[in-house]
N, C-alpha and C. Protein backbone atom coordinates (compact mmCIF):
# COMPACT_ATOMS: atom_id res chain seq x y z
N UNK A 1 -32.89 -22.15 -4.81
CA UNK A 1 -33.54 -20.89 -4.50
C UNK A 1 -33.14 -20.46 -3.10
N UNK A 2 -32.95 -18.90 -3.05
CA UNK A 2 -32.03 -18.53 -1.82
C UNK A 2 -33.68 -18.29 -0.91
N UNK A 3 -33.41 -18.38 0.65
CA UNK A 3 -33.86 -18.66 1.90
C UNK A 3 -34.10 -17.02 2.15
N UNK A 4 -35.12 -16.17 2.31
CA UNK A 4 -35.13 -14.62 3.12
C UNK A 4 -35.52 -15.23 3.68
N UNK A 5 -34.99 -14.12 4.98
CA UNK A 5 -34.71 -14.45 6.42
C UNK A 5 -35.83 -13.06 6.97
N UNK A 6 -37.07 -12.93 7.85
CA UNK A 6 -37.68 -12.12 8.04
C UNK A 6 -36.88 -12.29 9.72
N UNK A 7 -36.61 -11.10 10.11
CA UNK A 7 -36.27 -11.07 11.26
C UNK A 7 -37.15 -10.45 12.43
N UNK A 8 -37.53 -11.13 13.36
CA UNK A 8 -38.25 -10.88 14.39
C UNK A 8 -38.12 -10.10 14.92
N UNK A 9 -37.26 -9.74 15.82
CA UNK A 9 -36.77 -8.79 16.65
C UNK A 9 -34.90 -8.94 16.92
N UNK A 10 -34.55 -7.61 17.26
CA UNK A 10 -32.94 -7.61 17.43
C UNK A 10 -33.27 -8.22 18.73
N UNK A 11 -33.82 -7.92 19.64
CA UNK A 11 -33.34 -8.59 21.23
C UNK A 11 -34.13 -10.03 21.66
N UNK A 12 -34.64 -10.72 20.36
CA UNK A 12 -34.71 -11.87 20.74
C UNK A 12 -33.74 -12.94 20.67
N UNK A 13 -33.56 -13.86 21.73
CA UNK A 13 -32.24 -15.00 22.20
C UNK A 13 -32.88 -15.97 21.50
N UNK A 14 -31.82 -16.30 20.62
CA UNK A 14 -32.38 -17.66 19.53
C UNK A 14 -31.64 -18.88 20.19
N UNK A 15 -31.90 -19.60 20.36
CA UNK A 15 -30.74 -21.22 21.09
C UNK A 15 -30.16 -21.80 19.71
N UNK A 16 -30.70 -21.74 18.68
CA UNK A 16 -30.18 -22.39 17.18
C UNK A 16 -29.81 -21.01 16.34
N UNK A 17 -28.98 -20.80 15.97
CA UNK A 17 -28.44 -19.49 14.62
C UNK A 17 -28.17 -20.24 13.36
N UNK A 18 -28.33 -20.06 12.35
CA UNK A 18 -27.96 -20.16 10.56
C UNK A 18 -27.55 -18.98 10.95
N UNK A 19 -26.14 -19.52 9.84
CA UNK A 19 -25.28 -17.87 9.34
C UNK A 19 -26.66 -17.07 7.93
N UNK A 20 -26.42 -16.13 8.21
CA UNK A 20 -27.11 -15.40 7.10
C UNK A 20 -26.30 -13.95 6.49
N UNK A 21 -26.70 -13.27 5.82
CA UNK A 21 -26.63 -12.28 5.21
C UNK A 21 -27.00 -11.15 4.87
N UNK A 22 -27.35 -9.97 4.54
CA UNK A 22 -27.77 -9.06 3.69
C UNK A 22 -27.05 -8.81 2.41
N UNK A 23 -28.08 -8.96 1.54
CA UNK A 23 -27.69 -8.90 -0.10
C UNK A 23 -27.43 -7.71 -0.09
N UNK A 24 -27.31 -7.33 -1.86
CA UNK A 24 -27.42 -5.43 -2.05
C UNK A 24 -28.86 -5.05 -2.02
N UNK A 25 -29.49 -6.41 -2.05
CA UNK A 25 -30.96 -5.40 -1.62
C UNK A 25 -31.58 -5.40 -0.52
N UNK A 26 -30.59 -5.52 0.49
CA UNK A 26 -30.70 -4.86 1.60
C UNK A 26 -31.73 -6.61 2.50
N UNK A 27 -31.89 -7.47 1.85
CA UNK A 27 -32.64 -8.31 2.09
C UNK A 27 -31.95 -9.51 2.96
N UNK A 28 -32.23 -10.16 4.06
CA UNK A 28 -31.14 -10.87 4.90
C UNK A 28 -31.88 -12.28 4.43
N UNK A 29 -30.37 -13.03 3.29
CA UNK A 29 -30.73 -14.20 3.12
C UNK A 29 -29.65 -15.43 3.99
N UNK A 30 -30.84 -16.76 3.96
CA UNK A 30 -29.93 -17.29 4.60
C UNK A 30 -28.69 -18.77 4.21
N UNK A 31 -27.56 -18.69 4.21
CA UNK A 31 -26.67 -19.39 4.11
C UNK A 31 -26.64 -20.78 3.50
N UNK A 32 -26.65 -21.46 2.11
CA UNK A 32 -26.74 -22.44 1.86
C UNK A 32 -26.18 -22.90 0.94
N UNK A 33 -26.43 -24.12 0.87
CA UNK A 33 -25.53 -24.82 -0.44
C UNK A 33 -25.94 -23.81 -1.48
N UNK A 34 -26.91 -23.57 -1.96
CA UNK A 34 -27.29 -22.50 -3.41
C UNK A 34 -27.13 -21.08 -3.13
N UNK A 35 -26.41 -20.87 -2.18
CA UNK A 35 -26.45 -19.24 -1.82
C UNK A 35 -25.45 -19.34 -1.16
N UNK A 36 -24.43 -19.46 -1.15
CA UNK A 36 -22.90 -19.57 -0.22
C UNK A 36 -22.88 -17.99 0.16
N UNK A 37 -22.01 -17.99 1.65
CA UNK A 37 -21.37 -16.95 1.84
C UNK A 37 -21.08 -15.85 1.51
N UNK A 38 -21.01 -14.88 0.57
CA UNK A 38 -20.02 -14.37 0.05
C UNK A 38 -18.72 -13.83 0.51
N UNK A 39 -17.62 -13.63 0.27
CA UNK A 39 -16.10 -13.78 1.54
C UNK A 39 -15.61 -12.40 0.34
N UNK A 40 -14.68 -11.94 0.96
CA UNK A 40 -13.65 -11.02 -0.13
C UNK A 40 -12.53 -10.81 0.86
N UNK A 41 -11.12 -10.48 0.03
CA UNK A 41 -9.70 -10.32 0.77
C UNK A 41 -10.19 -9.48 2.02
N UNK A 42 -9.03 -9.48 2.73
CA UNK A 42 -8.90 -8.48 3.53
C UNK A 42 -8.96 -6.97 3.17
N UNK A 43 -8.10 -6.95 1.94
CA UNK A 43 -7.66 -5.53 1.52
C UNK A 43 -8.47 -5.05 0.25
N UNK A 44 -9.35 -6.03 0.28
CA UNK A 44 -10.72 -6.03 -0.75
C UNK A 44 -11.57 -5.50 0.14
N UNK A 45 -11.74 -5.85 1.37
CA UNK A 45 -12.58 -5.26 2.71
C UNK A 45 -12.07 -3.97 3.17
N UNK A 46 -10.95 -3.52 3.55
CA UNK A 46 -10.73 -2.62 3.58
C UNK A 46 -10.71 -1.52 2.98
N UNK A 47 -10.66 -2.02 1.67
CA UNK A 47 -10.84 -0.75 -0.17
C UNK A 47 -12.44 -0.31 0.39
N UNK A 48 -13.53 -0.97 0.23
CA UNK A 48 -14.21 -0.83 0.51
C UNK A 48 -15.18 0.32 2.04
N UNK A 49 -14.30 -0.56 2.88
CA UNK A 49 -14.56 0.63 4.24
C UNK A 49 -13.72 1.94 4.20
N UNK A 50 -12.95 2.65 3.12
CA UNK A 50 -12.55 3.85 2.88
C UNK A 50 -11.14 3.56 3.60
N UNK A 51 -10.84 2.52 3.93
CA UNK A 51 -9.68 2.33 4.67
C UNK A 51 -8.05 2.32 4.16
N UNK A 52 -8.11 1.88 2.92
CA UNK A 52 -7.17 2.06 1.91
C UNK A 52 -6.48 3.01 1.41
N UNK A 53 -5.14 3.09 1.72
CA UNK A 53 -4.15 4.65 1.28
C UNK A 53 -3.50 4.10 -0.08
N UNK A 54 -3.06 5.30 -0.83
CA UNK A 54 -1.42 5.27 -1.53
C UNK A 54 -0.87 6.46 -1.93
N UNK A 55 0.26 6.40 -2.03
CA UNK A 55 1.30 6.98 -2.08
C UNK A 55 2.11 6.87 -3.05
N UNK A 56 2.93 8.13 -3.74
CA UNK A 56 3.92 7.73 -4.84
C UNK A 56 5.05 8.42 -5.53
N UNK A 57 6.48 8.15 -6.05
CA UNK A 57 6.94 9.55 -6.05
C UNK A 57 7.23 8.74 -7.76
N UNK A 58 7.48 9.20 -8.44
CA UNK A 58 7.66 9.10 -10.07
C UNK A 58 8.41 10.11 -10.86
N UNK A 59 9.41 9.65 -11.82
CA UNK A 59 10.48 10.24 -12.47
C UNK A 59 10.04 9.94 -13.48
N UNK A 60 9.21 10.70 -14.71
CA UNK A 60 8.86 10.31 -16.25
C UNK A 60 9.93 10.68 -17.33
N UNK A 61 9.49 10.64 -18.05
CA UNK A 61 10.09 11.07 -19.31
C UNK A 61 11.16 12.52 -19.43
N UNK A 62 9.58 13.08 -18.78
CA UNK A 62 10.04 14.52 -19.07
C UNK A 62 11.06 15.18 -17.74
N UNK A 63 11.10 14.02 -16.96
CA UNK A 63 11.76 14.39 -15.50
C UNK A 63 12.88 13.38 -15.08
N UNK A 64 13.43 12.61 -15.73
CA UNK A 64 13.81 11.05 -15.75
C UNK A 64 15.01 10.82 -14.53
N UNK A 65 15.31 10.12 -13.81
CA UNK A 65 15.90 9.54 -12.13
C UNK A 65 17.59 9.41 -13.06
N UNK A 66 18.42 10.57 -12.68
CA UNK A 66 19.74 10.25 -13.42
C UNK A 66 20.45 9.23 -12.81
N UNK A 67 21.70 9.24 -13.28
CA UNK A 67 22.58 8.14 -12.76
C UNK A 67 22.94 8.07 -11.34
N UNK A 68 22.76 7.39 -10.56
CA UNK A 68 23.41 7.04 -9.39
C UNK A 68 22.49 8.02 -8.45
N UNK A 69 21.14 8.20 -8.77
CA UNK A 69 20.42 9.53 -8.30
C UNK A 69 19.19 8.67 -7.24
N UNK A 70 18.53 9.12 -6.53
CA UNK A 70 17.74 8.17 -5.66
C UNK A 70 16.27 9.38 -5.42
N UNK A 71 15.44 8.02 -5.37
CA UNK A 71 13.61 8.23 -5.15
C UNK A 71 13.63 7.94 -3.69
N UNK A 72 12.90 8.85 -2.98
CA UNK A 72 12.87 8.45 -1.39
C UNK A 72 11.44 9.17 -0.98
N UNK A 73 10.96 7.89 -0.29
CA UNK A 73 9.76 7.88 0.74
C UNK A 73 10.06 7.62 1.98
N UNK A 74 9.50 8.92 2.85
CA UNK A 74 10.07 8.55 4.05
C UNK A 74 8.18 8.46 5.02
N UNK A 75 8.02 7.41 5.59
CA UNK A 75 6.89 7.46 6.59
C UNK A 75 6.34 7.14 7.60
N UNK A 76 5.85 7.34 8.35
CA UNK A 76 5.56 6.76 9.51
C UNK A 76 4.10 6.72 9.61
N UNK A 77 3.48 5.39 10.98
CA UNK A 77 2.13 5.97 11.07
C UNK A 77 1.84 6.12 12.52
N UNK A 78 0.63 6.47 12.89
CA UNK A 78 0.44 6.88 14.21
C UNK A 78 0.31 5.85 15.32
N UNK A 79 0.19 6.07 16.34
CA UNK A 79 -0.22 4.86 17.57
C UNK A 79 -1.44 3.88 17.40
N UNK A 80 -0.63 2.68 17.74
CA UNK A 80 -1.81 1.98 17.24
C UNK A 80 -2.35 1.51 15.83
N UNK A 81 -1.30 1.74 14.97
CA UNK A 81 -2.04 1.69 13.23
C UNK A 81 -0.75 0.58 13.03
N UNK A 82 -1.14 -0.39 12.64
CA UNK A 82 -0.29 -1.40 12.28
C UNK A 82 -0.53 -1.74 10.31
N UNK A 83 -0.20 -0.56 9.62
CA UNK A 83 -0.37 -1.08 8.15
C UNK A 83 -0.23 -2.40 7.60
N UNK A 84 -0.90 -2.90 6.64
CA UNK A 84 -0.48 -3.54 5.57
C UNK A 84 0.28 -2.89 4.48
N UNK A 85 1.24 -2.82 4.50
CA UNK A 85 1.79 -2.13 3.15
C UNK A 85 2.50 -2.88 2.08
N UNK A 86 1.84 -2.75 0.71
CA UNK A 86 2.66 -3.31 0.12
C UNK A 86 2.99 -1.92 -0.89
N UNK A 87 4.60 -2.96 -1.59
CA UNK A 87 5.60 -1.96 -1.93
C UNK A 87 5.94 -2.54 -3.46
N UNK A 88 5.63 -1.36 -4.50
CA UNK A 88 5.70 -1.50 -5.80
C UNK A 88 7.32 -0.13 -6.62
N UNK A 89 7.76 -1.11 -7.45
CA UNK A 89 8.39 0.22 -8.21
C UNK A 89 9.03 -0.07 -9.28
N UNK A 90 9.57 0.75 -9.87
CA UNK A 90 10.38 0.03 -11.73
C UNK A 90 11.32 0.86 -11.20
N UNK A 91 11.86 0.60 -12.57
CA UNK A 91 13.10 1.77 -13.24
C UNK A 91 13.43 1.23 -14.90
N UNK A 92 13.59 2.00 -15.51
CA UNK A 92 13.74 2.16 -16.77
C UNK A 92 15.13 1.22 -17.45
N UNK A 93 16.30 1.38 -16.26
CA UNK A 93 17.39 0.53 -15.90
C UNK A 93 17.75 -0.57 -15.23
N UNK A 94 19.17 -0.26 -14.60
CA UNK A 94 19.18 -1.23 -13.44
C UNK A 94 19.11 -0.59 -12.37
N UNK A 95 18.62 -0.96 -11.04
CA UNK A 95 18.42 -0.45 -9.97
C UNK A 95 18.48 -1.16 -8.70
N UNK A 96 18.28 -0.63 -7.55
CA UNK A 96 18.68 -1.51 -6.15
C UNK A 96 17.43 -0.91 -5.16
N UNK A 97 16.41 -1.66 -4.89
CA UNK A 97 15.50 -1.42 -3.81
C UNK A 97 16.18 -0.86 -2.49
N UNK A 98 15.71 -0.33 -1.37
CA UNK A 98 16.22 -0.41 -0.04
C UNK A 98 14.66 -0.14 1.00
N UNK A 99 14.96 -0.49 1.62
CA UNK A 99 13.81 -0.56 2.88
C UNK A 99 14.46 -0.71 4.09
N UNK A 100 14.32 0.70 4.97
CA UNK A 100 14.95 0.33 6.08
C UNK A 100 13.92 1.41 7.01
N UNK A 101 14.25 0.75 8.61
CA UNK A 101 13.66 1.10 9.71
C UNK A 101 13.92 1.79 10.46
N UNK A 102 13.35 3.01 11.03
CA UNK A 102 14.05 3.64 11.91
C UNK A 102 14.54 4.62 11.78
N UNK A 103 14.34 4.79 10.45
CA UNK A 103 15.12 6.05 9.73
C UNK A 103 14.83 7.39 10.79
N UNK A 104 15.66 8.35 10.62
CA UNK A 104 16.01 9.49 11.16
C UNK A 104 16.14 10.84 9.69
N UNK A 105 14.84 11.56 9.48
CA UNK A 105 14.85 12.05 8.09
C UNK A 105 14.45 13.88 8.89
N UNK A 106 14.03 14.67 8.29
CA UNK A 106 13.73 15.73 8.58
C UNK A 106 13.34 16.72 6.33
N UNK A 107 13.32 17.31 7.06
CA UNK A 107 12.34 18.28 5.14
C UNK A 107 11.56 17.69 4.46
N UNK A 108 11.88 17.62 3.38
CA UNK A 108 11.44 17.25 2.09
C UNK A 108 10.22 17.98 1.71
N UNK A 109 9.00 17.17 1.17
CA UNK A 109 8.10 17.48 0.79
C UNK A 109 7.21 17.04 1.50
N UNK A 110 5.94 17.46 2.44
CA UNK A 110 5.41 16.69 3.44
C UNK A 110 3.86 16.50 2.32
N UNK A 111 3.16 15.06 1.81
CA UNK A 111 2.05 15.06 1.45
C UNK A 111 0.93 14.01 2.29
N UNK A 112 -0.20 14.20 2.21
CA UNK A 112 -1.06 13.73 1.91
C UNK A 112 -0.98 12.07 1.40
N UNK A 113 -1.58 11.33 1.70
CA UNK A 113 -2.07 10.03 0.94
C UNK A 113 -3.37 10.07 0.22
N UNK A 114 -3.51 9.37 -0.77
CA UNK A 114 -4.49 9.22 -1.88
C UNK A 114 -5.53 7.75 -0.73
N UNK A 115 -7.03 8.50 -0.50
CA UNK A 115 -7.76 7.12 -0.10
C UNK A 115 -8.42 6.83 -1.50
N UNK A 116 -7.63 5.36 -1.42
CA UNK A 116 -8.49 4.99 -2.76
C UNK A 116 -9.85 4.36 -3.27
N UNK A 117 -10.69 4.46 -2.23
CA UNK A 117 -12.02 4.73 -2.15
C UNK A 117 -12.43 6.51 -2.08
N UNK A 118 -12.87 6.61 -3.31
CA UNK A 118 -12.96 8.42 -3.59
C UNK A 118 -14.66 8.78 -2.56
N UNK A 119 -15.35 7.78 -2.78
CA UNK A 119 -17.00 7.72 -2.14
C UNK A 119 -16.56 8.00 -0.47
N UNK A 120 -15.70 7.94 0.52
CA UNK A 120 -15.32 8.43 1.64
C UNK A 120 -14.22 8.84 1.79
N UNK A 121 -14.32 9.64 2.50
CA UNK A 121 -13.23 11.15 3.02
C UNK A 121 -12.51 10.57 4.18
N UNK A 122 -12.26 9.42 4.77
CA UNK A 122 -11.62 9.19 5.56
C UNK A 122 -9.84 9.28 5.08
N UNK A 123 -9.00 9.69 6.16
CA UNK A 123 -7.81 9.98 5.74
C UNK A 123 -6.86 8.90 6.53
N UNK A 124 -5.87 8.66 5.89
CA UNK A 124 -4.84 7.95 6.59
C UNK A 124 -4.23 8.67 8.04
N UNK A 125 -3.28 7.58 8.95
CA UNK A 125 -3.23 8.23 9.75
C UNK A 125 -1.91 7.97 10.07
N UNK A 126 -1.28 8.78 8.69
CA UNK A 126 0.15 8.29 8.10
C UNK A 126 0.53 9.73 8.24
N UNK A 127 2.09 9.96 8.56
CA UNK A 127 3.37 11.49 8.09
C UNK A 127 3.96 10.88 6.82
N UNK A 128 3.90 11.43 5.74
CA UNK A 128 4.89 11.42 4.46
C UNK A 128 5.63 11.90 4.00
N UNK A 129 6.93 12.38 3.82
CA UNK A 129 7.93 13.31 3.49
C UNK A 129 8.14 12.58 2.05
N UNK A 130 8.35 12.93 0.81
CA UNK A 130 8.91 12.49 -0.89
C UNK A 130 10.25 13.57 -0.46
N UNK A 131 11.47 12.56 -0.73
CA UNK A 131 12.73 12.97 -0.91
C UNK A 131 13.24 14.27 0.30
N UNK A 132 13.14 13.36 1.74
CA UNK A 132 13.66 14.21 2.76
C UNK A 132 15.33 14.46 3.02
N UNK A 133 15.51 14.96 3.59
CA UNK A 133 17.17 15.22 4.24
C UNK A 133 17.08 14.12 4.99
N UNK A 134 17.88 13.24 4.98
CA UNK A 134 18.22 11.96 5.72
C UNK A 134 19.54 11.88 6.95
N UNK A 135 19.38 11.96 8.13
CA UNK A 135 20.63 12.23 8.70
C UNK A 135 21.10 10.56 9.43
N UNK A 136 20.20 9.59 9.13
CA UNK A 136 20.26 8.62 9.43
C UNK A 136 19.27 7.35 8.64
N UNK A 137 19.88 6.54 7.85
CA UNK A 137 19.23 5.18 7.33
C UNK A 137 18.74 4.71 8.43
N UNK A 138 18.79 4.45 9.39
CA UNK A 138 18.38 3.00 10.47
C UNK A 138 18.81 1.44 9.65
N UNK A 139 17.56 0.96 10.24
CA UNK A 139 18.12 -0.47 10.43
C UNK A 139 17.60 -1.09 8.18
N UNK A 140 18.73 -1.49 8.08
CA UNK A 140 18.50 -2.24 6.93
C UNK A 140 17.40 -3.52 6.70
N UNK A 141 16.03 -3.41 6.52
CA UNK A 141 15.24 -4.71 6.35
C UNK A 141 15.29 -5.16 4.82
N UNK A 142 15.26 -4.24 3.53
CA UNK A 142 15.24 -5.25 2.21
C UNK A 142 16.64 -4.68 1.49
N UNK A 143 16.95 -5.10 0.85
CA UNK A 143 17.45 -4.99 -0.07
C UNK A 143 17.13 -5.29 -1.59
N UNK A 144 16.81 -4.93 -2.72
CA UNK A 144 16.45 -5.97 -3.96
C UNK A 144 17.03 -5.06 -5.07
N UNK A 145 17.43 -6.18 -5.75
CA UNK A 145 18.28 -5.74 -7.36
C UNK A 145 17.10 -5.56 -8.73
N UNK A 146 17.16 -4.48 -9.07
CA UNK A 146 16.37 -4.77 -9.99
C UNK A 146 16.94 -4.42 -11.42
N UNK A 147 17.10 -5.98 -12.49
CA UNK A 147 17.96 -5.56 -13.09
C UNK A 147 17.09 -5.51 -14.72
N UNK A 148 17.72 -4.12 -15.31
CA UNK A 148 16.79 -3.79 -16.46
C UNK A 148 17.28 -3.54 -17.58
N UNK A 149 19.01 -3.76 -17.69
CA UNK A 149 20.00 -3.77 -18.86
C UNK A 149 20.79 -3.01 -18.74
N UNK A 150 21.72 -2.14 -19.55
CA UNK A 150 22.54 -1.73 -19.85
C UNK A 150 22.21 -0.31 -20.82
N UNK A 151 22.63 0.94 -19.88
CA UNK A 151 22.52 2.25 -21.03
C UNK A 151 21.62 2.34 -21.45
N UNK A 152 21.83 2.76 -22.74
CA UNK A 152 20.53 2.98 -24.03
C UNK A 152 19.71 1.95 -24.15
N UNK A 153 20.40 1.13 -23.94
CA UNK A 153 19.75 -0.31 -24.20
C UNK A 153 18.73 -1.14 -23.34
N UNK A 154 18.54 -1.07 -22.13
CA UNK A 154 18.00 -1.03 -20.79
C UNK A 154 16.47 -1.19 -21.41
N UNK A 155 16.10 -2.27 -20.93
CA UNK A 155 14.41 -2.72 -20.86
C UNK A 155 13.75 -2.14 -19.72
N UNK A 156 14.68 -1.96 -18.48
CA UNK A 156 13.77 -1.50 -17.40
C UNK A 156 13.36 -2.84 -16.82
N UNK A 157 13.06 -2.73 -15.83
CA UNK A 157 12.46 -3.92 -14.53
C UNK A 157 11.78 -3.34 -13.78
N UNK A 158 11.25 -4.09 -12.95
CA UNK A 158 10.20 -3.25 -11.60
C UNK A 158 9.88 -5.11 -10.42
N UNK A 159 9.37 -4.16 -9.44
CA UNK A 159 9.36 -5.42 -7.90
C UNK A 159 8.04 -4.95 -7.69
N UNK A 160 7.11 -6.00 -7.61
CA UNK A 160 6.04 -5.52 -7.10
C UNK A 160 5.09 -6.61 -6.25
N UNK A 161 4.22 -6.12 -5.65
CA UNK A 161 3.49 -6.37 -4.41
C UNK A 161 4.58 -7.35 -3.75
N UNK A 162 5.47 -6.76 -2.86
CA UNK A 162 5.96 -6.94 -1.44
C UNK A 162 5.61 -6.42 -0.63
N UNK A 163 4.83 -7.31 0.15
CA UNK A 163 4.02 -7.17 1.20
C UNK A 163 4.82 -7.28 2.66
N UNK A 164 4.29 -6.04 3.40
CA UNK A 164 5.21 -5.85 4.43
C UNK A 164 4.35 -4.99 5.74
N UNK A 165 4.05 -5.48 7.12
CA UNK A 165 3.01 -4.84 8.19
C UNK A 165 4.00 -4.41 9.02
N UNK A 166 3.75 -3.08 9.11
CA UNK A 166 4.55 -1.91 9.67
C UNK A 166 4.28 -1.54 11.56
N UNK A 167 5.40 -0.94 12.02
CA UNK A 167 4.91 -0.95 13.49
C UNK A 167 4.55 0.86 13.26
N UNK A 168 3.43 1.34 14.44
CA UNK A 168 3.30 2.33 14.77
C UNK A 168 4.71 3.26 15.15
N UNK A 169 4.65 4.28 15.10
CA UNK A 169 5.36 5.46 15.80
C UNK A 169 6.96 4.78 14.83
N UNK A 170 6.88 4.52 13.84
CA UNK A 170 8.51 4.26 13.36
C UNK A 170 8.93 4.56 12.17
N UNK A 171 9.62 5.57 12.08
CA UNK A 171 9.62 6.15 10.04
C UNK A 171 10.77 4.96 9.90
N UNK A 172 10.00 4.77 8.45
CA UNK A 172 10.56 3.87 7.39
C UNK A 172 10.83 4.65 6.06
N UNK A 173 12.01 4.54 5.69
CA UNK A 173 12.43 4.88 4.30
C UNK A 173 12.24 3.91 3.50
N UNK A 174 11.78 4.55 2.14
CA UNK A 174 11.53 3.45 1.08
C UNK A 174 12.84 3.94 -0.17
N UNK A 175 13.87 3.70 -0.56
CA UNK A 175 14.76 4.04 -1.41
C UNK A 175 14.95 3.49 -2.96
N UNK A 176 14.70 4.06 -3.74
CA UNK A 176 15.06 3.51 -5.14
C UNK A 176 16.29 4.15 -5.86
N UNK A 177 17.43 3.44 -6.44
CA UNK A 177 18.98 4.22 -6.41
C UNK A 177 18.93 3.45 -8.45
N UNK A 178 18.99 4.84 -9.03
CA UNK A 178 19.59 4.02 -10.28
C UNK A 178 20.86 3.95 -10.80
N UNK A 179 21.34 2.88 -10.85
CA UNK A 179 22.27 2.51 -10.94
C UNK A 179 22.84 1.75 -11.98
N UNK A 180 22.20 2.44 -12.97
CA UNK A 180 22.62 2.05 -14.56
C UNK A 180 23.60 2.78 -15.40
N UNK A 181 24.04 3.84 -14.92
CA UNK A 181 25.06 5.02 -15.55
C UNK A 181 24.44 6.06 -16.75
N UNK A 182 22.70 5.81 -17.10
CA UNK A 182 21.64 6.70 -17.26
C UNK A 182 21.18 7.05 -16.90
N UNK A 183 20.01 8.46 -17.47
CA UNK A 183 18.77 8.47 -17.13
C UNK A 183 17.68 7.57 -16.99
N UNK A 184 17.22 7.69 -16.45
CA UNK A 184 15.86 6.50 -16.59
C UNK A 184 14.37 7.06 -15.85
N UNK A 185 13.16 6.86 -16.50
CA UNK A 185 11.73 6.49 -15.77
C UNK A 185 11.85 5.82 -14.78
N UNK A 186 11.12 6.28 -13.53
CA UNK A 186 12.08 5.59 -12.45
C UNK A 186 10.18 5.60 -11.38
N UNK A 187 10.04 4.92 -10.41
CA UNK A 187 9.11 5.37 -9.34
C UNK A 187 8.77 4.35 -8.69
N UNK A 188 8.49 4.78 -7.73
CA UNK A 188 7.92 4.00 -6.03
C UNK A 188 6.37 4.23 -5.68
N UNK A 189 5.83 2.82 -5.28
CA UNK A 189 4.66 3.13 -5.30
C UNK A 189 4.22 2.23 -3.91
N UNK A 190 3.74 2.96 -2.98
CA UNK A 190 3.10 2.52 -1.50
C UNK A 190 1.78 2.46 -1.37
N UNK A 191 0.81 1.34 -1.39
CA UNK A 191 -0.37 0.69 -1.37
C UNK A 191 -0.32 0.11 0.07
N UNK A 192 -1.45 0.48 0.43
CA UNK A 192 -1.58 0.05 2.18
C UNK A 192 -2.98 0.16 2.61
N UNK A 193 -3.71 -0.52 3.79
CA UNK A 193 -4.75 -0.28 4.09
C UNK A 193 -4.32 -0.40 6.06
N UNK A 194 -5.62 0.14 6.82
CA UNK A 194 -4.86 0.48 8.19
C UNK A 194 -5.94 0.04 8.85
């Protein structure tokens, strides 16, 4: 049976502390073999505090990533914001990841990030361009093959959760190139919390 904890006062100096808690009913229990902790990820904590972005650019059916044709995310974030980002994507074919630093981009499409906690309005404190003018790659950090068959025939592949913590003030391109000699369903998907 779990321990409530009636609390005296905030400004009284205790010399002995038990870890304790507040449940969902708002009730502060305290810490024990029959009532452990409760702990959750980091980015389970962060979903939660409205802190959580994503981002995504996608080639379907009706729009499909042709041959030798490329998906590009270009982003940066502000001073001081050191992301967690992890980095998801397929293709219908074969294909070649790229991730590089430093990039030097200008146009495209400038959006918004999705917080994926809908219950708060807090916004990322991210620039996004989907498929900018690129006048410079920068520095090469991934490379990855993603291989999904041949033509018509092509099962498609995809890379997912590569996890990667980003520096402030530095656009990063995210590149997906298909490179199967088809069309293909193709897309990039950026999950991050800040």
């Amino acid at each position: 049976m779990a321990i409530q904890v009636k609390r005296e006062s905030l400004d009284t100096k205790a010399r002995h502390v038990s870890p304790s808690y507040v449940d969902k009913d708002n009730v502060q229990q305290l810490v024990s073999s029959d009532n452990q902790l409760p702990v959750v990820s980091v980015s389970a904590l962060r979903l939660q505090e409205g802190n959580s972005y994503s981002i995504g650019v996608v080639r379907d059916e009706t729009d499909p990533l042709a041959a030798d044709e490329s998906l590009y995310i270009a982003i940066a974030f502000a001073s001081g914001v050191t992301p967690t980002l992890n980095i998801s994507g397929l293709c219908g074919g074969d294909a070649v990841g790229y991730l590089y630093e430093d990039a030097t981009v200008t146009g495209g499409t400038s959006v918004p990030a999705f917080n994926m906690n809908r219950n708060i309005p807090s916004t990322s404190q991210s620039a996004i361009l989907i498929d900018p003018t690129i006048t410079n790659t920068g520095t090469l950090l991934m490379k990855q093959l993603l291989i999904g068959g041949n033509g018509k025939k092509a099962g498609g592949t995809e890379f997912d959760t590569l996890s990667v913590v980003l520096r402030p003030l530095t656009t990063y391109l995210f590149r997906l190139v298909n490179v199967n000699g088809t069309s293909h369903v193709a897309e990039i998907i950026l999950n991050w919390y800040e």
